[in-house]
Structure formats: C-alpha cells, structure tokens
C-alpha atoms as a PDB file:
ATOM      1  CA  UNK A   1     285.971-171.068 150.339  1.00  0.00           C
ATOM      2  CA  UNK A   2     284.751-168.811 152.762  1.00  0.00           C
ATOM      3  CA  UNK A   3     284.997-169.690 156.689  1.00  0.00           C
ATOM      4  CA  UNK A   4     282.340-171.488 157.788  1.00  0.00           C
ATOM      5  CA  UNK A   5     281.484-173.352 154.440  1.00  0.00           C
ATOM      6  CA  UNK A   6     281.183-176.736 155.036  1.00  0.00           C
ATOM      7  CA  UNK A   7     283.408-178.979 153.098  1.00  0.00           C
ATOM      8  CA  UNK A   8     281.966-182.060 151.141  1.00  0.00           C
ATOM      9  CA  UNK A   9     284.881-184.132 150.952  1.00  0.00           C
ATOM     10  CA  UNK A  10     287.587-183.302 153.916  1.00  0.00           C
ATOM     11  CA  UNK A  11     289.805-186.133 153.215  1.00  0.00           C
ATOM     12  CA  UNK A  12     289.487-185.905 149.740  1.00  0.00           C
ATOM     13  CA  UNK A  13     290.720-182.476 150.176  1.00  0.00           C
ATOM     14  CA  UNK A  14     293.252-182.977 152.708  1.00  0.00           C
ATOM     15  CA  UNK A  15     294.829-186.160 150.533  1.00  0.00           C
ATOM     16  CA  UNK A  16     294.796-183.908 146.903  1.00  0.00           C
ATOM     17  CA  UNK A  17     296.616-181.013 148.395  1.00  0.00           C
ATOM     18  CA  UNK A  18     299.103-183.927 150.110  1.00  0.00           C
ATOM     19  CA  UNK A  19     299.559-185.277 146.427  1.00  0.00           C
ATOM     20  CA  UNK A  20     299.845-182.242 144.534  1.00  0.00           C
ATOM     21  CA  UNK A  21     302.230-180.853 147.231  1.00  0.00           C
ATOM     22  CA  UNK A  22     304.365-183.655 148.318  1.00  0.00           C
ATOM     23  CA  UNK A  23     304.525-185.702 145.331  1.00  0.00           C
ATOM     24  CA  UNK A  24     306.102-189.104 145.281  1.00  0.00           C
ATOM     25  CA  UNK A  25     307.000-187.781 148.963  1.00  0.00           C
ATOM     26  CA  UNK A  26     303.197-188.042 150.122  1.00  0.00           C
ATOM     27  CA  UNK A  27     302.022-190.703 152.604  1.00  0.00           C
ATOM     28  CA  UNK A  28     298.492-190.799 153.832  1.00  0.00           C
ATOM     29  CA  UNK A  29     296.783-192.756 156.467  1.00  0.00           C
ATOM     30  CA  UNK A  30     293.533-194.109 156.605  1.00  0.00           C
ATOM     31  CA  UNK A  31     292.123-195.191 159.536  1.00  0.00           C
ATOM     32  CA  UNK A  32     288.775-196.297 160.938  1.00  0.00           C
ATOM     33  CA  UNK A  33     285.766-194.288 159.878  1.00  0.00           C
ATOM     34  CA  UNK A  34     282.420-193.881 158.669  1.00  0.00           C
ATOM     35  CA  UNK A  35     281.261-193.277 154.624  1.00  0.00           C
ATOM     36  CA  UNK A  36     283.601-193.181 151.528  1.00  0.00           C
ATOM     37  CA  UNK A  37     285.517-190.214 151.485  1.00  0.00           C
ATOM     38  CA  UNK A  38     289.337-190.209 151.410  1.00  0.00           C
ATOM     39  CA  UNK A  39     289.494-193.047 148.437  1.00  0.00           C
ATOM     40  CA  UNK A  40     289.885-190.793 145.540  1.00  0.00           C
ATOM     41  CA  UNK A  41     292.485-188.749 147.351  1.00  0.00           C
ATOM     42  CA  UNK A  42     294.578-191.756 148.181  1.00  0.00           C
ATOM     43  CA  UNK A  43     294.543-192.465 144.212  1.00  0.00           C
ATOM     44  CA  UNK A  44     295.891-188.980 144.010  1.00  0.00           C
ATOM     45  CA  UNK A  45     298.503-189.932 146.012  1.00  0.00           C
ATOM     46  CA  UNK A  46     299.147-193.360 144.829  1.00  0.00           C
ATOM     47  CA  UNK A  47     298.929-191.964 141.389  1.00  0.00           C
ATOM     48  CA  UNK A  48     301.850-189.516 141.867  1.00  0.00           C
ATOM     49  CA  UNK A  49     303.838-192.723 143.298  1.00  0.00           C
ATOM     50  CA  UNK A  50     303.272-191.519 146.968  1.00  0.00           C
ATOM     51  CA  UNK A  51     302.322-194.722 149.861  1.00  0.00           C
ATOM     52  CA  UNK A  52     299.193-194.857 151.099  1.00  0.00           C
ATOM     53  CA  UNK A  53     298.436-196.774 154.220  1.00  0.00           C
ATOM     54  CA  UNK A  54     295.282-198.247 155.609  1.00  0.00           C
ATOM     55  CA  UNK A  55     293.945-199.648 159.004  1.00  0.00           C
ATOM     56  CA  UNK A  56     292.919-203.129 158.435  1.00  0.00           C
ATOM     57  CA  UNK A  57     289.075-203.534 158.418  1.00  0.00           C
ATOM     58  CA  UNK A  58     289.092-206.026 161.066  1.00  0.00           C
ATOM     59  CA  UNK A  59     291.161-203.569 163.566  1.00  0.00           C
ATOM     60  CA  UNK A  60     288.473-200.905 162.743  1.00  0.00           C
ATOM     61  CA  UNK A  61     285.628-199.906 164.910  1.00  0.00           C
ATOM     62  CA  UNK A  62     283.602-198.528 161.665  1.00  0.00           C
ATOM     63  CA  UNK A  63     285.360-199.974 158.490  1.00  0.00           C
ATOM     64  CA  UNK A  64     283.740-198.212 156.063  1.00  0.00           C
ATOM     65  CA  UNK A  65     286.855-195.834 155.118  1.00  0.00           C
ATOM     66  CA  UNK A  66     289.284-198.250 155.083  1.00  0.00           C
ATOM     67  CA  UNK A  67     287.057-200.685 152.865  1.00  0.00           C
ATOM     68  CA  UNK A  68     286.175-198.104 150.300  1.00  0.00           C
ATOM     69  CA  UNK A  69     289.903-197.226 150.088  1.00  0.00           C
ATOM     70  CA  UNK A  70     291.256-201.028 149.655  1.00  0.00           C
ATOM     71  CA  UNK A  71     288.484-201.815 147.491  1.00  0.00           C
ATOM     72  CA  UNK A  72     289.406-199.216 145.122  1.00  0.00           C
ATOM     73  CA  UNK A  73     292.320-199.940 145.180  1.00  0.00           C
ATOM     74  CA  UNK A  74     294.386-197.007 146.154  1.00  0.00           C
ATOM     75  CA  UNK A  75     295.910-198.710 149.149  1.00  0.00           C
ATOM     76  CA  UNK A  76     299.760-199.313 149.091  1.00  0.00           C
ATOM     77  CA  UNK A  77     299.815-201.222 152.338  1.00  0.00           C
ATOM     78  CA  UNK A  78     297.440-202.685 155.038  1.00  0.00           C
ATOM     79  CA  UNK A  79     298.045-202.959 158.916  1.00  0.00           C
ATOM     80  CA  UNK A  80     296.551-203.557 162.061  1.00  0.00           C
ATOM     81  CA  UNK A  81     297.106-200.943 164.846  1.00  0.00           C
ATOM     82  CA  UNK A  82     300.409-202.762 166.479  1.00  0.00           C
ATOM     83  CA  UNK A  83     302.322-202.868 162.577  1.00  0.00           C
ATOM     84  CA  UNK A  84     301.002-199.184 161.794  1.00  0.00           C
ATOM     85  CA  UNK A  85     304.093-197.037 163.583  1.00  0.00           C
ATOM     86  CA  UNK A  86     306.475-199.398 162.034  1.00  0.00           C
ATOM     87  CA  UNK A  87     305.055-199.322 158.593  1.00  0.00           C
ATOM     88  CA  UNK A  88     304.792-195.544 158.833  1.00  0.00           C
ATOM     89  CA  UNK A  89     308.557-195.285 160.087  1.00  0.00           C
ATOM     90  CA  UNK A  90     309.926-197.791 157.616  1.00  0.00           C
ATOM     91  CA  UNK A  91     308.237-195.679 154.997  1.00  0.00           C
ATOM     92  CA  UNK A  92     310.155-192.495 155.743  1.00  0.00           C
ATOM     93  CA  UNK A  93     313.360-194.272 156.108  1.00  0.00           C
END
C-alpha cells in the first residue's frame, strides 16, 4: 500500500494484524461508531482465543459498530463506559 491509498477496512486491518501478531494475547476494543467494519477482525481475534470487548449499544452515541460486532458474534464481553477500564484491566491481569 502506497501512502495516501485509502484503506477500505481500517479496523478490520488494525484488528487482523492484532490477531496474527498477538495471538491469544490480543484484546480489541470496540467502541461507538458508524458502519460495520471492525466485526470480522474481532473474529480474528476471538478466533485465535484473544478477548474482544465492546461498548454497550445503549452507552453509544452511533451504535452501529458495536451492534455489527455483538451481532456477529465476535464479542467476548460487553460494557458500558464506567465497567470498560475495569474490564480492560482485569483482562491483562
């Protein structure tokens, strides 16, 4: 990819290299957002027996990320914004 090339899927990207990478050591986070992208790379990561954790929908200014992830179902966990830093640290203890 050259610079400048726009890229399709950013999340997608971003949570693939995270899963090929990292492994079973991978966590991603989803949180609000607008369209779909981001689901298939939190399978990645699931897949490879990595957490992934979402914002719940109802905490989200635009849900649509979130929902396509859970609905998928490539989320691990769900929390609102005040459970999120706890959830992340108890998931790297």
């Amino acid at each position: 990819m050259l610079l400048g090339d726009a890229v399709e899927d950013p999340l997608n990207l971003l949570f693939d290299s995270a899963a090929e990478i990292f492994g079973s050591h991978a966590i991603g986070v989803m949180l609000t957002g607008v369209g779909n992208d981001g689901a298939e790379g939190f399978g990645q990561i699931k897949d490879k027996g990595g957490i992934t954790i979402a914002q719940d929908m109802q905490c989200c200014v635009y849900p649509n990320l979130t929902q396509n992830a859970i609905e998928m179902g490539t989320v691990t966990t769900i929390a609102d914004e005040r459970q999120l830093p706890g959830v992340i640290e108890n998931s790297v203890s």
